[in-house]
N, C-alpha and C. Protein backbone atom coordinates (compact mmCIF):
# COMPACT_ATOMS: atom_id res chain seq x y z
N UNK A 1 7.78 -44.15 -56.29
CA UNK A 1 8.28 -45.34 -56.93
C UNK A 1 9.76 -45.17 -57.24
N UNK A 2 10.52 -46.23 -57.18
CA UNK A 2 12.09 -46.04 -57.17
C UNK A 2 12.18 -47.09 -58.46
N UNK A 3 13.19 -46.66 -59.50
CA UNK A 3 13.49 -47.53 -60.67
C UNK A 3 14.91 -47.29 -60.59
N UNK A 4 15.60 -48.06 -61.55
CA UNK A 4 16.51 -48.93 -61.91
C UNK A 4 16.70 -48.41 -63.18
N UNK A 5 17.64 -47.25 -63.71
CA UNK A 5 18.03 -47.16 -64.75
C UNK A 5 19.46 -47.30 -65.08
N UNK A 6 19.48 -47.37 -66.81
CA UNK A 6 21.14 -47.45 -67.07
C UNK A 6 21.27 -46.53 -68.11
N UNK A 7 20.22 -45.54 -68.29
CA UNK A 7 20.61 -44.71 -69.33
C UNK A 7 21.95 -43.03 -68.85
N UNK A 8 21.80 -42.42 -69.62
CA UNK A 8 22.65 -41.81 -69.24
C UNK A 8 22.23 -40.54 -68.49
N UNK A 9 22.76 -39.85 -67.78
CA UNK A 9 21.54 -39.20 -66.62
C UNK A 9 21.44 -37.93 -67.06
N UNK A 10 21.89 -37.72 -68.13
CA UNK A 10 22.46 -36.16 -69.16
C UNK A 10 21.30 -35.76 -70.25
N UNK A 11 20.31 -37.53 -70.56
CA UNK A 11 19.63 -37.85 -71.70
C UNK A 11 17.81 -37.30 -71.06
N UNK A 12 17.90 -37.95 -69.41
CA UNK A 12 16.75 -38.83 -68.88
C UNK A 12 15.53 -37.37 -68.97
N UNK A 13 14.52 -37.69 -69.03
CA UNK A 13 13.29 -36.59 -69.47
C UNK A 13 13.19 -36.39 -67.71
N UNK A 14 13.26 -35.85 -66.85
CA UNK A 14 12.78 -36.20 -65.49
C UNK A 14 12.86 -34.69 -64.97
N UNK A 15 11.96 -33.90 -63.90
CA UNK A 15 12.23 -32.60 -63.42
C UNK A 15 13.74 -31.92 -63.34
N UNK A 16 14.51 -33.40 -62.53
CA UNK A 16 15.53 -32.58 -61.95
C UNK A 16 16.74 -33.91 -62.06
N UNK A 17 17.32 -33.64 -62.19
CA UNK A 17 18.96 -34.45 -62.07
C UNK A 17 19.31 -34.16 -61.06
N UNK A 18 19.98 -34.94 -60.29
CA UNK A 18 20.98 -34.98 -59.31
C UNK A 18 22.27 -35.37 -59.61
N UNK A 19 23.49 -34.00 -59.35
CA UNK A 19 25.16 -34.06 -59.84
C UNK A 19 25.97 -34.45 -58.82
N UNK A 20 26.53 -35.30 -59.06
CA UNK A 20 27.54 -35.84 -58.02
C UNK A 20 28.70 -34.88 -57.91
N UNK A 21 28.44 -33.59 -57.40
CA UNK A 21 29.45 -32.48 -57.58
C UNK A 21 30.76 -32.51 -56.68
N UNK A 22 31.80 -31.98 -56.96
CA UNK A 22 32.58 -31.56 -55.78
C UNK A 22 32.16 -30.32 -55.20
N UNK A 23 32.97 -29.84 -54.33
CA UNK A 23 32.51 -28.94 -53.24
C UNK A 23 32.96 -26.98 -54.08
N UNK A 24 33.56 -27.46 -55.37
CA UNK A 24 33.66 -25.62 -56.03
C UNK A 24 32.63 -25.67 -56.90
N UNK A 25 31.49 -26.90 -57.37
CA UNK A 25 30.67 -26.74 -58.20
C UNK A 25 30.86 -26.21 -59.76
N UNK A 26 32.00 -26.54 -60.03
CA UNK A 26 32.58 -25.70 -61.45
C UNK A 26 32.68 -27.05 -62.12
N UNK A 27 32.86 -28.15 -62.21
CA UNK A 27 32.68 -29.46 -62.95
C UNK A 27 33.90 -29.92 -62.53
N UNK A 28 33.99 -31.48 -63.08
CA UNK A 28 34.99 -31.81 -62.99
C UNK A 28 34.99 -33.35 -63.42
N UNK A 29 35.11 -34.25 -63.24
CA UNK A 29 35.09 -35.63 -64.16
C UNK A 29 34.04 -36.47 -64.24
N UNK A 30 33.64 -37.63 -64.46
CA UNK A 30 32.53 -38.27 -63.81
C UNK A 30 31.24 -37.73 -64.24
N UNK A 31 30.54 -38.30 -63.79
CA UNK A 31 29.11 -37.61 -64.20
C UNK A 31 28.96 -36.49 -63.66
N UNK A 32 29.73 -35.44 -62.66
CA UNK A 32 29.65 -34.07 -62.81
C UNK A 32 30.47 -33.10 -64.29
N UNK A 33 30.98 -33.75 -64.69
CA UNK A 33 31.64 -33.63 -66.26
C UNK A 33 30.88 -33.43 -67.07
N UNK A 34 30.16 -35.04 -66.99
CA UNK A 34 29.02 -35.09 -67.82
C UNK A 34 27.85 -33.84 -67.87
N UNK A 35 27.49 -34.06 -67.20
CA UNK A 35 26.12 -33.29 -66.94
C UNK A 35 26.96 -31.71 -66.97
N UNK A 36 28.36 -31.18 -66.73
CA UNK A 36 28.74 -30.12 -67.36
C UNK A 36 28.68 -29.59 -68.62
N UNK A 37 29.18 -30.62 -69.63
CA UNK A 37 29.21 -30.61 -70.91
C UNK A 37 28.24 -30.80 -71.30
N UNK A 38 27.18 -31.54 -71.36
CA UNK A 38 26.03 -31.73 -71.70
C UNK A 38 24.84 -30.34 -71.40
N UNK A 39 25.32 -29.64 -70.51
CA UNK A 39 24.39 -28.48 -70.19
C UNK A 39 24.73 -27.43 -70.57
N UNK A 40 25.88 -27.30 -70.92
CA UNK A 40 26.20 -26.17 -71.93
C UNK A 40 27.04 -25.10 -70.45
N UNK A 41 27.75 -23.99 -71.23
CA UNK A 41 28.05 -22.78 -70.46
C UNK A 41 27.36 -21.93 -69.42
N UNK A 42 25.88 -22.21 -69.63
CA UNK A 42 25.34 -21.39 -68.70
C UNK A 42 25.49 -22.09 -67.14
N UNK A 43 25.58 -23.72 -67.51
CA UNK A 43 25.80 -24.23 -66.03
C UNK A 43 27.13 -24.01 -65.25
N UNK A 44 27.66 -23.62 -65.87
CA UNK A 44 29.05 -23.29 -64.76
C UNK A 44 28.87 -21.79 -64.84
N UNK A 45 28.68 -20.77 -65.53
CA UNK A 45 28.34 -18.91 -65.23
C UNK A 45 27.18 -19.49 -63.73
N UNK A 46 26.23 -20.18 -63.66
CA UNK A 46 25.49 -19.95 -62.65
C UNK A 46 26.26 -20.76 -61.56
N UNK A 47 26.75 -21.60 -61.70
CA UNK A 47 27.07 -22.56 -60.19
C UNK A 47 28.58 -21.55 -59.86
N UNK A 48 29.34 -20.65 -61.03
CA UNK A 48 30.34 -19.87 -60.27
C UNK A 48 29.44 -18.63 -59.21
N UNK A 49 28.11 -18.27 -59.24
CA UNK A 49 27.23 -17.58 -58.30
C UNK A 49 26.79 -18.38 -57.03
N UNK A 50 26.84 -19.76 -56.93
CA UNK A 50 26.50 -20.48 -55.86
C UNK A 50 27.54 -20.32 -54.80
N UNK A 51 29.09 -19.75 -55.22
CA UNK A 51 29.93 -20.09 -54.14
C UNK A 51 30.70 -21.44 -53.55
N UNK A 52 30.04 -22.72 -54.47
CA UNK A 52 30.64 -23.81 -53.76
C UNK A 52 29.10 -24.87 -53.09
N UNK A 53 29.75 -25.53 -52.28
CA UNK A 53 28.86 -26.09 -51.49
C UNK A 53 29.27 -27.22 -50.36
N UNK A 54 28.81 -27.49 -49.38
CA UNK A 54 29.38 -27.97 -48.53
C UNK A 54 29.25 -29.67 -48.89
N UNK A 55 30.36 -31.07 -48.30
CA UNK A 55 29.73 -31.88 -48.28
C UNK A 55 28.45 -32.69 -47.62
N UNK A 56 28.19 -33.32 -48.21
CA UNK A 56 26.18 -33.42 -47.92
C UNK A 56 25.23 -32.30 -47.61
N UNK A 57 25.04 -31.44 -48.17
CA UNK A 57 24.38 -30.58 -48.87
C UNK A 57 23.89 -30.63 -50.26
N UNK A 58 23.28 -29.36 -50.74
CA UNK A 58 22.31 -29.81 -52.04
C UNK A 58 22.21 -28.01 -52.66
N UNK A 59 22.63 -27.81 -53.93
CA UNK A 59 22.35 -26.60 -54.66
C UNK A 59 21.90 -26.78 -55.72
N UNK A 60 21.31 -25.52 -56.30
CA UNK A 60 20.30 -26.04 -57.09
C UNK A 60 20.29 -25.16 -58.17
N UNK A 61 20.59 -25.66 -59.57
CA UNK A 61 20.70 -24.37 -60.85
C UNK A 61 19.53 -24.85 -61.72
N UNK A 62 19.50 -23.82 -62.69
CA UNK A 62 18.77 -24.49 -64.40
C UNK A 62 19.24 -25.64 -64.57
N UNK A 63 18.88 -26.52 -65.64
CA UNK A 63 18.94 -27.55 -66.43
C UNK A 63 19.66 -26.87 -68.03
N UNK A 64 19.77 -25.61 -68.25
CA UNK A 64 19.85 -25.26 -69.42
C UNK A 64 19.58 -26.26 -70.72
N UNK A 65 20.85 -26.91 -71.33
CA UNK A 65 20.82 -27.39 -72.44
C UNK A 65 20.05 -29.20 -72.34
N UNK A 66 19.90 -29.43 -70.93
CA UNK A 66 19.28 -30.59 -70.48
C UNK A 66 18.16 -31.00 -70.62
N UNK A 67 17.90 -32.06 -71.01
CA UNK A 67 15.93 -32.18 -70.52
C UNK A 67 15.44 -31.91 -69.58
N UNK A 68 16.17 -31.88 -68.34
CA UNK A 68 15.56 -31.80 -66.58
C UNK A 68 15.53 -30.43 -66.86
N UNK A 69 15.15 -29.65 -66.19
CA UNK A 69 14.45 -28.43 -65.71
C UNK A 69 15.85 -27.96 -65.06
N UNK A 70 15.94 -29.13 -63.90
CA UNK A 70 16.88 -28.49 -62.98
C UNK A 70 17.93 -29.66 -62.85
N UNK A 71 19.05 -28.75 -61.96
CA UNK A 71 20.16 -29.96 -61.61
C UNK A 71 20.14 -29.71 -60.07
N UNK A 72 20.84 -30.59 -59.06
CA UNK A 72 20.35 -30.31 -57.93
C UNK A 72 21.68 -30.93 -58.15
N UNK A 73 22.72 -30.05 -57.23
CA UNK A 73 24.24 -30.40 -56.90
C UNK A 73 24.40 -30.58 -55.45
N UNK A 74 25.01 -31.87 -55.51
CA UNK A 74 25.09 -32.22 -54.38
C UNK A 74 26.40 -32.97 -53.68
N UNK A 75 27.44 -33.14 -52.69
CA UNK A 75 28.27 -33.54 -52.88
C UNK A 75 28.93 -34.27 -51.83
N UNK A 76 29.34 -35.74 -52.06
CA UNK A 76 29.39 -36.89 -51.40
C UNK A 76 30.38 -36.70 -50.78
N UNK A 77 30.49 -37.67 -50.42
CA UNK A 77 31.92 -37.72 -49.01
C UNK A 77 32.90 -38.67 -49.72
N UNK A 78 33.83 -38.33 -49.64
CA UNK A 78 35.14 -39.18 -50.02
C UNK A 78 35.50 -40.13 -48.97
N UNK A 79 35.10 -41.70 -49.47
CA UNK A 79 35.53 -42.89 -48.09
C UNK A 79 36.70 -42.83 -47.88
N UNK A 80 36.50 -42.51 -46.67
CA UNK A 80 37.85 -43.20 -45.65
C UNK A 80 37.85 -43.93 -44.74
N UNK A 81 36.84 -45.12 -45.33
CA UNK A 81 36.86 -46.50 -44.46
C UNK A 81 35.59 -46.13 -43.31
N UNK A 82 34.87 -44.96 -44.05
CA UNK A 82 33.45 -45.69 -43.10
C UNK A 82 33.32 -44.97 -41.62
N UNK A 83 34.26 -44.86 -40.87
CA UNK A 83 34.53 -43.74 -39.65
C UNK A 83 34.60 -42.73 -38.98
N UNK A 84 33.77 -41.56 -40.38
CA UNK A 84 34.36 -40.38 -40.22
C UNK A 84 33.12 -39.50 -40.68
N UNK A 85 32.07 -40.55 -40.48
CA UNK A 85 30.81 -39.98 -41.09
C UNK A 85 30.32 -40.01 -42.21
N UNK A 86 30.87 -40.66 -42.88
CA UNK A 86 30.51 -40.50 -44.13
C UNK A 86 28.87 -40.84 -44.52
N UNK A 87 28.48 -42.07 -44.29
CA UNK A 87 27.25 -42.52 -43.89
C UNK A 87 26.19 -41.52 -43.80
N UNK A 88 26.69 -40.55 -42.62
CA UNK A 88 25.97 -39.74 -42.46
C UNK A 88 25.45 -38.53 -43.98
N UNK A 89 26.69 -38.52 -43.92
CA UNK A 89 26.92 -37.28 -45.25
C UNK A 89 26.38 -38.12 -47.11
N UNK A 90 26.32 -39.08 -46.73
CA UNK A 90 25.66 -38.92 -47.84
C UNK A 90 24.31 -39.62 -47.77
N UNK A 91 23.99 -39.73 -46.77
CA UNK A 91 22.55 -39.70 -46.42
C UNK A 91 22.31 -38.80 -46.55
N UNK A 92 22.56 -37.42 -45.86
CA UNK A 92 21.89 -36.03 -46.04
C UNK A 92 22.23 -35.83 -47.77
N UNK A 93 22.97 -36.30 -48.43
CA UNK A 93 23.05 -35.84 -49.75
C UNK A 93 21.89 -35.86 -50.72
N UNK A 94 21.31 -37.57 -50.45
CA UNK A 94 20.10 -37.86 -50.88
C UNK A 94 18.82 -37.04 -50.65
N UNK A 95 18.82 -36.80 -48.94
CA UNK A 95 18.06 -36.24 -48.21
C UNK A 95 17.61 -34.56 -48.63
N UNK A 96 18.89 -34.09 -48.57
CA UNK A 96 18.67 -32.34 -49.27
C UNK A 96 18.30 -32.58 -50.39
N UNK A 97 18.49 -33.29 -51.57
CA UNK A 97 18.38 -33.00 -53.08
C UNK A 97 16.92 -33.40 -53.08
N UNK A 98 15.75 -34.73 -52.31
CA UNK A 98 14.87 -34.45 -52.49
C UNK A 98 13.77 -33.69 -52.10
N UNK A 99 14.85 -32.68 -50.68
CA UNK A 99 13.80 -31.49 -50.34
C UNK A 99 14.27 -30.54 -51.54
N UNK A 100 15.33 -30.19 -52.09
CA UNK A 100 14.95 -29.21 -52.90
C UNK A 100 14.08 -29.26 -53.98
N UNK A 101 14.25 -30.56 -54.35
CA UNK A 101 13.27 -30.98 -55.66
C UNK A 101 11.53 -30.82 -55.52
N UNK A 102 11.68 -31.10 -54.09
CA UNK A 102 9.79 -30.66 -53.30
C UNK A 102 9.96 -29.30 -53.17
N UNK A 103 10.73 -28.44 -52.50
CA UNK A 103 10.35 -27.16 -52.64
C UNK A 103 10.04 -26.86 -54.28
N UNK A 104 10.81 -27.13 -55.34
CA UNK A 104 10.57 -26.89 -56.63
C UNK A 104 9.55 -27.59 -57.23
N UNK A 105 8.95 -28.07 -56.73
CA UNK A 105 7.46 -29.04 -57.17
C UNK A 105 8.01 -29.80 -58.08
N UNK A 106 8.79 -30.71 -57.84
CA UNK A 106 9.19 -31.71 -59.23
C UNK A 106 8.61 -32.70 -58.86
N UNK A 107 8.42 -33.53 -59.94
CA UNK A 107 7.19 -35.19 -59.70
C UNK A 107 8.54 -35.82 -59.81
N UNK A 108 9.48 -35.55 -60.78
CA UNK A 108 10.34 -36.96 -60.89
C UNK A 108 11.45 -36.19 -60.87
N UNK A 109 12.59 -37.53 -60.46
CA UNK A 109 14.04 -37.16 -59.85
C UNK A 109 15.04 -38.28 -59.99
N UNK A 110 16.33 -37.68 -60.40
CA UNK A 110 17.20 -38.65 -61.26
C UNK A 110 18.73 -38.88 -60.30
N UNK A 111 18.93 -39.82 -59.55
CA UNK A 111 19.88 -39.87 -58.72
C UNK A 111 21.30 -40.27 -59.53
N UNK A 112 22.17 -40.10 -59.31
CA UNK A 112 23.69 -40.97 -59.98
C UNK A 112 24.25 -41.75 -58.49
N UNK A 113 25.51 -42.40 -58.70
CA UNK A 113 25.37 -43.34 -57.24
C UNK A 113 26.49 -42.74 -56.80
N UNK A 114 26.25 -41.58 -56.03
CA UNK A 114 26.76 -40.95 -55.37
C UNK A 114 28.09 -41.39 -54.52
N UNK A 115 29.05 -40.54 -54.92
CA UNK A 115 30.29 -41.15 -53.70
C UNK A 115 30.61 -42.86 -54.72
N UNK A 116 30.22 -43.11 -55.14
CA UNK A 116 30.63 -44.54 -55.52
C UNK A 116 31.92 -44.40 -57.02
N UNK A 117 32.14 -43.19 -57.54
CA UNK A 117 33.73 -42.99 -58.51
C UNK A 117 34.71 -42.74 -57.69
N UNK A 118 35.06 -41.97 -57.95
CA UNK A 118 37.01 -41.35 -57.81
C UNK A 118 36.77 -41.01 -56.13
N UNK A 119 35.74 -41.54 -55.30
CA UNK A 119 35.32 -41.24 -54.37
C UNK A 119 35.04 -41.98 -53.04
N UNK A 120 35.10 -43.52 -53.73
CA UNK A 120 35.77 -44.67 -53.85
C UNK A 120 34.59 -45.21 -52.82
N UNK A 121 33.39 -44.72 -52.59
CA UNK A 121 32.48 -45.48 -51.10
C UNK A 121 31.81 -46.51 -52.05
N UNK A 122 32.33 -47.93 -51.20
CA UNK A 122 31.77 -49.35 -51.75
C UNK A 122 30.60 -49.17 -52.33
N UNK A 123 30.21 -49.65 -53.49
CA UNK A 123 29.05 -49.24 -53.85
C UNK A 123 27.68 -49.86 -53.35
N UNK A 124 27.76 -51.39 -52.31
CA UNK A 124 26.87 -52.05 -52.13
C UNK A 124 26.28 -50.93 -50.42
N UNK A 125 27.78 -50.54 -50.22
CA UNK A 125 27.22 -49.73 -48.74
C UNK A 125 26.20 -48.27 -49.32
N UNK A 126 26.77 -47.94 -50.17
CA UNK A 126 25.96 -46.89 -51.28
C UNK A 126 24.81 -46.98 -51.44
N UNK A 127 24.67 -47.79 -52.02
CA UNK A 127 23.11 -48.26 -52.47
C UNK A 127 22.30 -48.42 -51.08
N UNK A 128 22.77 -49.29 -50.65
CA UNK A 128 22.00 -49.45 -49.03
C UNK A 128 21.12 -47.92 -48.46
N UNK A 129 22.61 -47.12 -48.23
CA UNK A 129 22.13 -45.89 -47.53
C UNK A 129 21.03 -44.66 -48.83
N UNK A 130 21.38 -45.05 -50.01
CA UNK A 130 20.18 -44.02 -51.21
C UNK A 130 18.96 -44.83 -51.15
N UNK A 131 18.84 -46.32 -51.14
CA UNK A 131 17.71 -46.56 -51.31
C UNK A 131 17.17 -46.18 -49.86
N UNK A 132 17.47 -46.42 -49.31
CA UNK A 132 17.22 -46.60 -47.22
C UNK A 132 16.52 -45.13 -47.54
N UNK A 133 17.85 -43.82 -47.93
CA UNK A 133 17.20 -42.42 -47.57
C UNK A 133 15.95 -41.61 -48.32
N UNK A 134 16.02 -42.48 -50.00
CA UNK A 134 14.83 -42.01 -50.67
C UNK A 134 13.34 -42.43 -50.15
N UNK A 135 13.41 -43.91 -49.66
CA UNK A 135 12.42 -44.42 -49.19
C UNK A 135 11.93 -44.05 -48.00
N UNK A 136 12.63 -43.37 -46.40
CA UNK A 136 12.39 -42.55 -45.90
C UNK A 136 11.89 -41.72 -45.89
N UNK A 137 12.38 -40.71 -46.64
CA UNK A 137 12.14 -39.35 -47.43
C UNK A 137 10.32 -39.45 -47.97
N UNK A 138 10.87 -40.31 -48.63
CA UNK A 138 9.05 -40.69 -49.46
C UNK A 138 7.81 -40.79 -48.31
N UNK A 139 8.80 -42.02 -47.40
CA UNK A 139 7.48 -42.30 -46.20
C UNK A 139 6.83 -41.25 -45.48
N UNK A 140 7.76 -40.28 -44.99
CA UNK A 140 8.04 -39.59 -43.84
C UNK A 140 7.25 -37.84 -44.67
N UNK A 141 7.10 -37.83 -45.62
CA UNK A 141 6.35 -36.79 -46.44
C UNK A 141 4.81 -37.28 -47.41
N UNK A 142 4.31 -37.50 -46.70
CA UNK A 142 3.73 -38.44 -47.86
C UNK A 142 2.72 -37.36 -48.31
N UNK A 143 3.00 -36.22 -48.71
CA UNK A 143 2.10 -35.23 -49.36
C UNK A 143 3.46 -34.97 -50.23
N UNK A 144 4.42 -35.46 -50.76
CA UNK A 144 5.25 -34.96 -51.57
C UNK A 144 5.23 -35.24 -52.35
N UNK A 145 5.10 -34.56 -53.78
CA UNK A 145 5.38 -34.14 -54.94
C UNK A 145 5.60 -35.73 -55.82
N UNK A 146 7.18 -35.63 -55.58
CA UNK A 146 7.66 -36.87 -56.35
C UNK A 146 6.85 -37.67 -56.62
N UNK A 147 6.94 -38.24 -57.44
CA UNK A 147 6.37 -39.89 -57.82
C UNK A 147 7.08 -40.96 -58.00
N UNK A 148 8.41 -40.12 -58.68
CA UNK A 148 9.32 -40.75 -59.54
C UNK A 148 10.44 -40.86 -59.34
N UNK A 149 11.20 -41.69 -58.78
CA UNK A 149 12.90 -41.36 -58.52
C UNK A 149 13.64 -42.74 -59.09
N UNK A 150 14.47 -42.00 -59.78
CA UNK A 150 15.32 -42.87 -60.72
C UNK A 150 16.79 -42.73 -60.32
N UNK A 151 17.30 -44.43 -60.24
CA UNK A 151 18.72 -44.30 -59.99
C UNK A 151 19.07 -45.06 -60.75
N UNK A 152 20.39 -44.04 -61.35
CA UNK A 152 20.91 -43.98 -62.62
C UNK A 152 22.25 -44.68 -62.60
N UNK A 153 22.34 -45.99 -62.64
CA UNK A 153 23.41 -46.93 -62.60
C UNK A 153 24.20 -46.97 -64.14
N UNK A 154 25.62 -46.87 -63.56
CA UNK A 154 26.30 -46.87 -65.05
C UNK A 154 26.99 -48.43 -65.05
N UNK A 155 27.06 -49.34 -64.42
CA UNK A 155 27.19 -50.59 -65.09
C UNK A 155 26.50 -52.14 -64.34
N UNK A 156 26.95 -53.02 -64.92
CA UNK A 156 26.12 -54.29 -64.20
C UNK A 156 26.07 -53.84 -62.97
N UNK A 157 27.38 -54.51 -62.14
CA UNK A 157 27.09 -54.43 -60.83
C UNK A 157 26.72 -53.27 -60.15
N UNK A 158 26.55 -52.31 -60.47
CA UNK A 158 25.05 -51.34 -59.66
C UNK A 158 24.12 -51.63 -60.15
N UNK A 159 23.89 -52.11 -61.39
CA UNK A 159 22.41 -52.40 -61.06
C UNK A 159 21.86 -53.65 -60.59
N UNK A 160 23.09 -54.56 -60.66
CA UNK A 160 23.31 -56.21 -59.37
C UNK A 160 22.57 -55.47 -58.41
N UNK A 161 23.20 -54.71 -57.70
CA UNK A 161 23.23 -54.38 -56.54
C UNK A 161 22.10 -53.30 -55.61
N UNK A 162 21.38 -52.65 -57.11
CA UNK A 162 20.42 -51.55 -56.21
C UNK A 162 18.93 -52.80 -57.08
N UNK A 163 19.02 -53.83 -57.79
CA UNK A 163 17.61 -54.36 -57.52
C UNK A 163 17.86 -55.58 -56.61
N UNK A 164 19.12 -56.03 -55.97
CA UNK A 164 18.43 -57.01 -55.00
C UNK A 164 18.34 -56.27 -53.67
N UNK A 165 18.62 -54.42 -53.48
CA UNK A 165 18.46 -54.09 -52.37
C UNK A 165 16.46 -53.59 -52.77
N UNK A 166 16.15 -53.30 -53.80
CA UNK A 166 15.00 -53.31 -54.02
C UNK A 166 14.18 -54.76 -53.85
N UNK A 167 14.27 -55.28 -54.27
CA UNK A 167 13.81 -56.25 -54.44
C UNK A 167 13.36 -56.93 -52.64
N UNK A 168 14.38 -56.51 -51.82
CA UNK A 168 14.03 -56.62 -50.63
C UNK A 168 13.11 -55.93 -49.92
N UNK A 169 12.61 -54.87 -50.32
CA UNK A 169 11.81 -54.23 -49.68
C UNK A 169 10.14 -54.24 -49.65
């Protein structure tokens, strides 16, 4: 099941969070900020052991000071007009974070809208390709874990925009 939230993704009771990270995994503004500060010190001592991470890929620490268990870092593509793959890359973004969350047996999973801040990918093309890849994901495993995947919209127009792409389906 896919929902429609607006709470804050730092707060949400759910297995695992998903961080809209950059590629050194050490924090940095945005809801990778967030979910920095909110998790306390131990999340950056462990993600400085990860090394980084590539774009559209998926790493995976504690939750420390969080309600989630876990955080699943993952990290979008910076638009440059759509040409250069991006599409691709943050499809697999979606895609890795909910295989790691199945290897970790999590029922529920907390998305942020990836690539859509300082990162600048339209957010209606956004939404398109997370709902498109969770719902995939879901079909295409259907012995998986999840139950629950929540995308965590921080104002009106995302959430305009990810229930009339729901709403279509």
């Amino acid at each position: 099941m896919i929902r429609i939230v607006t709470d804050s993704i730092t707060t949400l009771q759910v297995d695992a969070i998903v961080n809209a990270a950059n590629n050194a995994l050490l924090g940095g503004g945005g809801v990778d900020g967030a979910i920095h500060r909110a998790a306390g010190p131990g999340l950056l001592e462990e993600c400085r052991t990860l090394h980084g991470c590539e774009t559209g890929d998926a790493k995976v620490t504690k939750g420390y000071n969080l309600p989630a268990k876990y955080v699943i870092h993952t990290v979008g593509p910076v638009y440059r007009g759509g040409s250069v793959g991006e599409a691709q890359k943050l499809e697999s973004c979606y895609l890795r974070s909910l295989a790691e969350a199945e290897k970790l047996g999590c029922r529920s999973i907390a998305f942020p809208a990836i690539s859509t801040g300082v990162y600048g990918y339209p957010k209606g093309e956004a939404a398109e390709i997370a709902v498109g890849a969770v719902k995939d994901y879901l079909e295409s495993h259907p012995d998986c874990c999840i139950e629950d995947v929540q995308m965590v919209c921080f104002d009106g127009q995302t959430v305009d925009i990810y229930r009339n792409i729901l709403s279509g389906l």
